[in-house]
Protein backbone atom coordinates (compact mmCIF):
# COMPACT_ATOMS: atom_id res chain seq x y z
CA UNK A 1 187.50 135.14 3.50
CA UNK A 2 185.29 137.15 1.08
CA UNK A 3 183.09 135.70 -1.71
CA UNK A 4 183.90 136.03 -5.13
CA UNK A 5 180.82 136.41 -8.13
CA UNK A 6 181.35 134.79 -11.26
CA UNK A 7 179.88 134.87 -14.67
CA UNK A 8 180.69 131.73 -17.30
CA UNK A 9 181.60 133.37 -20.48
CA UNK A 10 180.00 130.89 -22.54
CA UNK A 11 176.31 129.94 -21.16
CA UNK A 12 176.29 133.48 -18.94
CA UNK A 13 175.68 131.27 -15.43
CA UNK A 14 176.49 133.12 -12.20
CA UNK A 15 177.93 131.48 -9.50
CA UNK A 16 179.58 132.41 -6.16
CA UNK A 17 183.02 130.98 -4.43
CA UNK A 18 183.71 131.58 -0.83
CA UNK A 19 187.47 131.07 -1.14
CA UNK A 20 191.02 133.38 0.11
CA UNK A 21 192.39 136.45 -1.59
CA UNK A 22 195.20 134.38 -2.58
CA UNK A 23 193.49 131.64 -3.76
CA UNK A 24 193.52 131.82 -7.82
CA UNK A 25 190.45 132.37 -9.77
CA UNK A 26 187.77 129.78 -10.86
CA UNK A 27 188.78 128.60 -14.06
CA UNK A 28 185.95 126.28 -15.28
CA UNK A 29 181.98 126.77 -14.74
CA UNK A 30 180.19 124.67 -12.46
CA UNK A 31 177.63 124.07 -15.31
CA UNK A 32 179.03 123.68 -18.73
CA UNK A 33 182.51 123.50 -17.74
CA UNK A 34 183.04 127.11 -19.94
CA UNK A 35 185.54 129.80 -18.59
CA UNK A 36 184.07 132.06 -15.66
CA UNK A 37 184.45 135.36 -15.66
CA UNK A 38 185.39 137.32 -11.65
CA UNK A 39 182.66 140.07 -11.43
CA UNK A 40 183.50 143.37 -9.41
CA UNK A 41 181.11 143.58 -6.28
CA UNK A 42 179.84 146.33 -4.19
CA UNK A 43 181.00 144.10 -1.26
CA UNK A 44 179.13 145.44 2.09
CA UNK A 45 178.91 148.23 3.54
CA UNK A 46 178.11 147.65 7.70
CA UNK A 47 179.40 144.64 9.57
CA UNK A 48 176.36 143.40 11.74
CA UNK A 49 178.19 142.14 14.64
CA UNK A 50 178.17 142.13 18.73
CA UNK A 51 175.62 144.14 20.44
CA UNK A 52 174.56 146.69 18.08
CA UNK A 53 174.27 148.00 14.75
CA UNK A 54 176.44 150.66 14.42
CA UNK A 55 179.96 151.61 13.16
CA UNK A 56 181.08 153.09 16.10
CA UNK A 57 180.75 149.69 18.28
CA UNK A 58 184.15 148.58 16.74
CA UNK A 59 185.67 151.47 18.14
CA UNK A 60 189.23 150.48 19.85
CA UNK A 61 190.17 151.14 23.66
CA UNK A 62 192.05 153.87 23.61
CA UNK A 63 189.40 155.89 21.70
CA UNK A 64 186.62 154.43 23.71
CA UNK A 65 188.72 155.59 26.75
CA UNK A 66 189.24 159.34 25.54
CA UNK A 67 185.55 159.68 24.30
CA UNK A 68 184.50 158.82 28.05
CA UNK A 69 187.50 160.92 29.49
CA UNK A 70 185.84 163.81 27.46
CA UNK A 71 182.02 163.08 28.95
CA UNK A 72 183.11 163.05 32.35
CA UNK A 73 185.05 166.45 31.94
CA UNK A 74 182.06 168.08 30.28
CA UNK A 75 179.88 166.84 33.17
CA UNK A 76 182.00 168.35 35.86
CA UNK A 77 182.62 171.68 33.57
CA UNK A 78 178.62 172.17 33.14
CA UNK A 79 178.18 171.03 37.09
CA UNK A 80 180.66 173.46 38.62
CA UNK A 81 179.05 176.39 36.00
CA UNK A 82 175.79 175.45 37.14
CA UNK A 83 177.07 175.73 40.89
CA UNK A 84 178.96 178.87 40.55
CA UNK A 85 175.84 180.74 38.02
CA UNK A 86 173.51 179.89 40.68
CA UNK A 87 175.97 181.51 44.06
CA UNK A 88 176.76 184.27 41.91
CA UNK A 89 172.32 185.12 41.19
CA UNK A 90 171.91 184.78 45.25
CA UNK A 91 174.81 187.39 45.39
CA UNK A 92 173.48 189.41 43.08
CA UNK A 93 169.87 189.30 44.43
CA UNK A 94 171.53 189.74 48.14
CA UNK A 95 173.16 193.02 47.59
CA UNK A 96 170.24 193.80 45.35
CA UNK A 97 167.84 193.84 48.34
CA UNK A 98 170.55 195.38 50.75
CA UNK A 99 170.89 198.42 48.25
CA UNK A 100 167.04 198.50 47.76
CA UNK A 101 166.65 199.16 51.51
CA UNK A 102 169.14 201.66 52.25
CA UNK A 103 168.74 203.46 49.05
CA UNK A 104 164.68 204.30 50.14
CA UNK A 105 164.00 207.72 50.86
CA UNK A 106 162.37 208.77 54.23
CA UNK A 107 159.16 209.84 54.07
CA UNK A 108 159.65 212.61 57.04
């Protein structure tokens, strides 16, 4: 239930009411009994709540889910480059020194 502002038209108090959306508007001030006045709010911006402080801790399942689906793939994609970078350089460096050898001229 959100919190309505409210400004009496007649002696300018301002008061809050914690009441429903449906519920109808104030209609006499707490003070002088004048007619309030419902303010427009910024309202908030974040909701502090659970474990941490940001937006993205509300997330649902499903996209919690895919975001992790995604991680793992990226993991195994950068692994298995990393695996086949590293057998391809001790190829390269094998037939490197294999050439280097029987590519040396005699010195007869």
């Amino acid at each position: 239930m959100p919190t309505y502002e409210y400004r009496c038209d007649e002696c300018g108090h301002k008061f809050e009411e914690f009441q429903s959306i449906s519920a109808p508007p104030v209609d006499h001030c707490p003070k002088c009994g004048g007619v309030p006045r419902r303010l427009i709010s910024g309202g908030t911006g974040l909701i502090f709540k659970g474990s941490g402080f940001y937006i993205t801790d509300y997330r649902d399942k499903k996209y919690k889910d895919a975001e992790s689906k995604e991680r793992a793939d990226k993991t195994e994609a950068r692994s298995g480059k990393d695996s086949t970078s590293s057998s391809e350089s001790s190829k390269k460096s094998d037939s490197t020194d294999s050439s280097s050898s029987t590519n040396k001229p005699s010195g007869d």
